[in-house]
N, C-alpha and C. Protein backbone atom coordinates (compact mmCIF):
# COMPACT_ATOMS: atom_id res chain seq x y z
N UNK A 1 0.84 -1.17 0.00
CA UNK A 1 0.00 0.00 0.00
C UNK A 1 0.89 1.24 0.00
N UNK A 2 0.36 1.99 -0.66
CA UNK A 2 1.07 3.53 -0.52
C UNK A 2 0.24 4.73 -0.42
N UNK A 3 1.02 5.59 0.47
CA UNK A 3 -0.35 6.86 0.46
C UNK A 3 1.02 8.16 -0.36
N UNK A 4 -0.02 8.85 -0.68
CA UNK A 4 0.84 9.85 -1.31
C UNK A 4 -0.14 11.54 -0.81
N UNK A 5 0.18 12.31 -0.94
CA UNK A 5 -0.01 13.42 -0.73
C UNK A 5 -0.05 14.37 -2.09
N UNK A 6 -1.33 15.09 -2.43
CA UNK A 6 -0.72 15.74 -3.91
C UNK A 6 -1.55 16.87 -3.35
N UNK A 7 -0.45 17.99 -4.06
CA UNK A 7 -1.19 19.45 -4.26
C UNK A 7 -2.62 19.37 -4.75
N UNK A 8 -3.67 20.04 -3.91
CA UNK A 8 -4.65 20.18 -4.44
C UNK A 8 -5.29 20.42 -5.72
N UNK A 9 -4.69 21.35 -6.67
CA UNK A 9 -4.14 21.74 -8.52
C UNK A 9 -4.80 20.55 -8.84
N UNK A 10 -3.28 19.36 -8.74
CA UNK A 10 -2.82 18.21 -8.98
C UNK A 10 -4.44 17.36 -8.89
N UNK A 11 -4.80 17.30 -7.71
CA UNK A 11 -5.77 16.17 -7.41
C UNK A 11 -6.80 16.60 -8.22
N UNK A 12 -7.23 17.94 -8.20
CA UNK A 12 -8.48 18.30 -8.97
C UNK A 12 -8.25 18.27 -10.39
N UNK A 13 -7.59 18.51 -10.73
CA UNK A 13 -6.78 18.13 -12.37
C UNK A 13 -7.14 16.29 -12.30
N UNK A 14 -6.51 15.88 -12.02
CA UNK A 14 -6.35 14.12 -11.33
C UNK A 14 -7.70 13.35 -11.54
N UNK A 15 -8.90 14.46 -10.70
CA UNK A 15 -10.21 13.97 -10.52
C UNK A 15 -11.07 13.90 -11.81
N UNK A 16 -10.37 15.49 -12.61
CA UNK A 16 -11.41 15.25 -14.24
C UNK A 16 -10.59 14.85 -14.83
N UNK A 17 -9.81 14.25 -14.92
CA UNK A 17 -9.21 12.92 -15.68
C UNK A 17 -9.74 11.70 -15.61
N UNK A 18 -9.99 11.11 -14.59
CA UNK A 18 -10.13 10.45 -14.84
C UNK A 18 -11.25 9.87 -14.78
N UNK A 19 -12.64 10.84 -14.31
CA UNK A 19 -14.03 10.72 -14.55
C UNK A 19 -13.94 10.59 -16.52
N UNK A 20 -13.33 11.54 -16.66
CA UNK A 20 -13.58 11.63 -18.49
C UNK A 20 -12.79 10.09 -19.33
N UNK A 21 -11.68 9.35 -18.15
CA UNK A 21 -11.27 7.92 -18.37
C UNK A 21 -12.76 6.74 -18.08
N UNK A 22 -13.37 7.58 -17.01
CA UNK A 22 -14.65 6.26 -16.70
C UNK A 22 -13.56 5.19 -15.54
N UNK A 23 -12.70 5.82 -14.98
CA UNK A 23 -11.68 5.07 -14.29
C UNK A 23 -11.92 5.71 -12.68
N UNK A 24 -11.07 4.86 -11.78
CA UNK A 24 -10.77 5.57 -10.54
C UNK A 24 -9.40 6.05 -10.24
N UNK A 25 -8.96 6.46 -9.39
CA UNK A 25 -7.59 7.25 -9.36
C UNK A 25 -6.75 6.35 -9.06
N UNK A 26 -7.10 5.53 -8.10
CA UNK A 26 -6.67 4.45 -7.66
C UNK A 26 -6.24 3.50 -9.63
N UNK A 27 -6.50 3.46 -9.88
CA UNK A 27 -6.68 2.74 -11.19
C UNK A 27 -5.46 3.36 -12.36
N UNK A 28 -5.89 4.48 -12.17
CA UNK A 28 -5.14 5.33 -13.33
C UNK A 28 -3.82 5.41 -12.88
N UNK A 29 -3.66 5.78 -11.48
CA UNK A 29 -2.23 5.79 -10.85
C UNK A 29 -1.36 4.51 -11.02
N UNK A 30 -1.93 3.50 -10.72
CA UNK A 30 -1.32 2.18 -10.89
C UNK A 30 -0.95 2.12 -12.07
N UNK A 31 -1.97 2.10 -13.52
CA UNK A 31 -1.43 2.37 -14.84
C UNK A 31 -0.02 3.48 -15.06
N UNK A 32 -0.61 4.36 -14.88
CA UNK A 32 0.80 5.10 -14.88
C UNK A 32 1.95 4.74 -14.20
N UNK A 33 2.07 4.40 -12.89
CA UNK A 33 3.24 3.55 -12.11
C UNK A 33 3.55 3.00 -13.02
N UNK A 34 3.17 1.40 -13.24
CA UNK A 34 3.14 0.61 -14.32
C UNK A 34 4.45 0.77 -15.53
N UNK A 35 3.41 1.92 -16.14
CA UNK A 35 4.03 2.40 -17.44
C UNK A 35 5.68 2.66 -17.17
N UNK A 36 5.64 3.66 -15.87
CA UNK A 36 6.92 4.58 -15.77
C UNK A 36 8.12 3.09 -15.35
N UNK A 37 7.61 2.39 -14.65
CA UNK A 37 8.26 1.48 -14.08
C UNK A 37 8.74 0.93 -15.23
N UNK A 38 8.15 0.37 -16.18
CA UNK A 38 8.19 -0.74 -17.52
C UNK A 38 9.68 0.37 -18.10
N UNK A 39 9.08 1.32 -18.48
CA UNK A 39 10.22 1.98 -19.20
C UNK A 39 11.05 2.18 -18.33
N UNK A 40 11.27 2.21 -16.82
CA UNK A 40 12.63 2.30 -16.60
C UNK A 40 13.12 0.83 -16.50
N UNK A 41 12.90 -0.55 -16.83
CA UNK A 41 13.18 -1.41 -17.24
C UNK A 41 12.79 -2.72 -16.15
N UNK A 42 11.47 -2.15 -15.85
CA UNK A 42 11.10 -3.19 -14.22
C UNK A 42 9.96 -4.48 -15.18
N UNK A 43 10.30 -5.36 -14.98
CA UNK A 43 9.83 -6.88 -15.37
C UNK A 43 8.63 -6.70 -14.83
N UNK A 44 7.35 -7.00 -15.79
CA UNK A 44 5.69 -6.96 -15.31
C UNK A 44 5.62 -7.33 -13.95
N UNK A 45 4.73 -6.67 -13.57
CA UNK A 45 4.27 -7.45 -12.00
C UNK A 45 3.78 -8.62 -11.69
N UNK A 46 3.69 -9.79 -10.31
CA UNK A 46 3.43 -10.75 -10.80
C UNK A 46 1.76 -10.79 -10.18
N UNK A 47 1.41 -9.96 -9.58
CA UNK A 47 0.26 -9.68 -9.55
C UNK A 47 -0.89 -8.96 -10.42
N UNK A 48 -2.37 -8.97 -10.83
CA UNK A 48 -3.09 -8.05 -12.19
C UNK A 48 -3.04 -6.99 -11.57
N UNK A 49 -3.03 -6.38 -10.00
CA UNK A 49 -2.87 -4.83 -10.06
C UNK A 49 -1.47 -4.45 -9.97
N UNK A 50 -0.35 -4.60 -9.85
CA UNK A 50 0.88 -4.17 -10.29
C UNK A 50 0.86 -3.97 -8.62
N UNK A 51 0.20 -4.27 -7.59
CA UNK A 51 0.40 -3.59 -6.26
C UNK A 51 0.26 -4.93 -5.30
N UNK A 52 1.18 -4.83 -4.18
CA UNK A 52 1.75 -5.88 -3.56
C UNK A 52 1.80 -5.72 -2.06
């Protein structure tokens, strides 16, 4: 589990994102983790949410 803290901007930016994805934040964040992780050269997760 991880908690993070984001500038308010950030979260409200964050929030119509990802209503207009049909996603939750929780969701989208993990995707993005994901992504950033893959390209810096981290082997898929061995779990379907990438979270452990």
């Amino acid at each position: 589990m991880l908690h993070i803290r984001l500038g308010s901007e950030l979260h409200r930016a964050l929030r119509v994102i990802v209503a207009e994805q049909d996603t939750t934040l929780q969701e989208w964040v993990v995707r993005a983790l994901t992504a950033a992780a893959r390209e810096a050269g981290m082997r898929e997760p061995t779990d379907s949410q990438g979270a452990g």
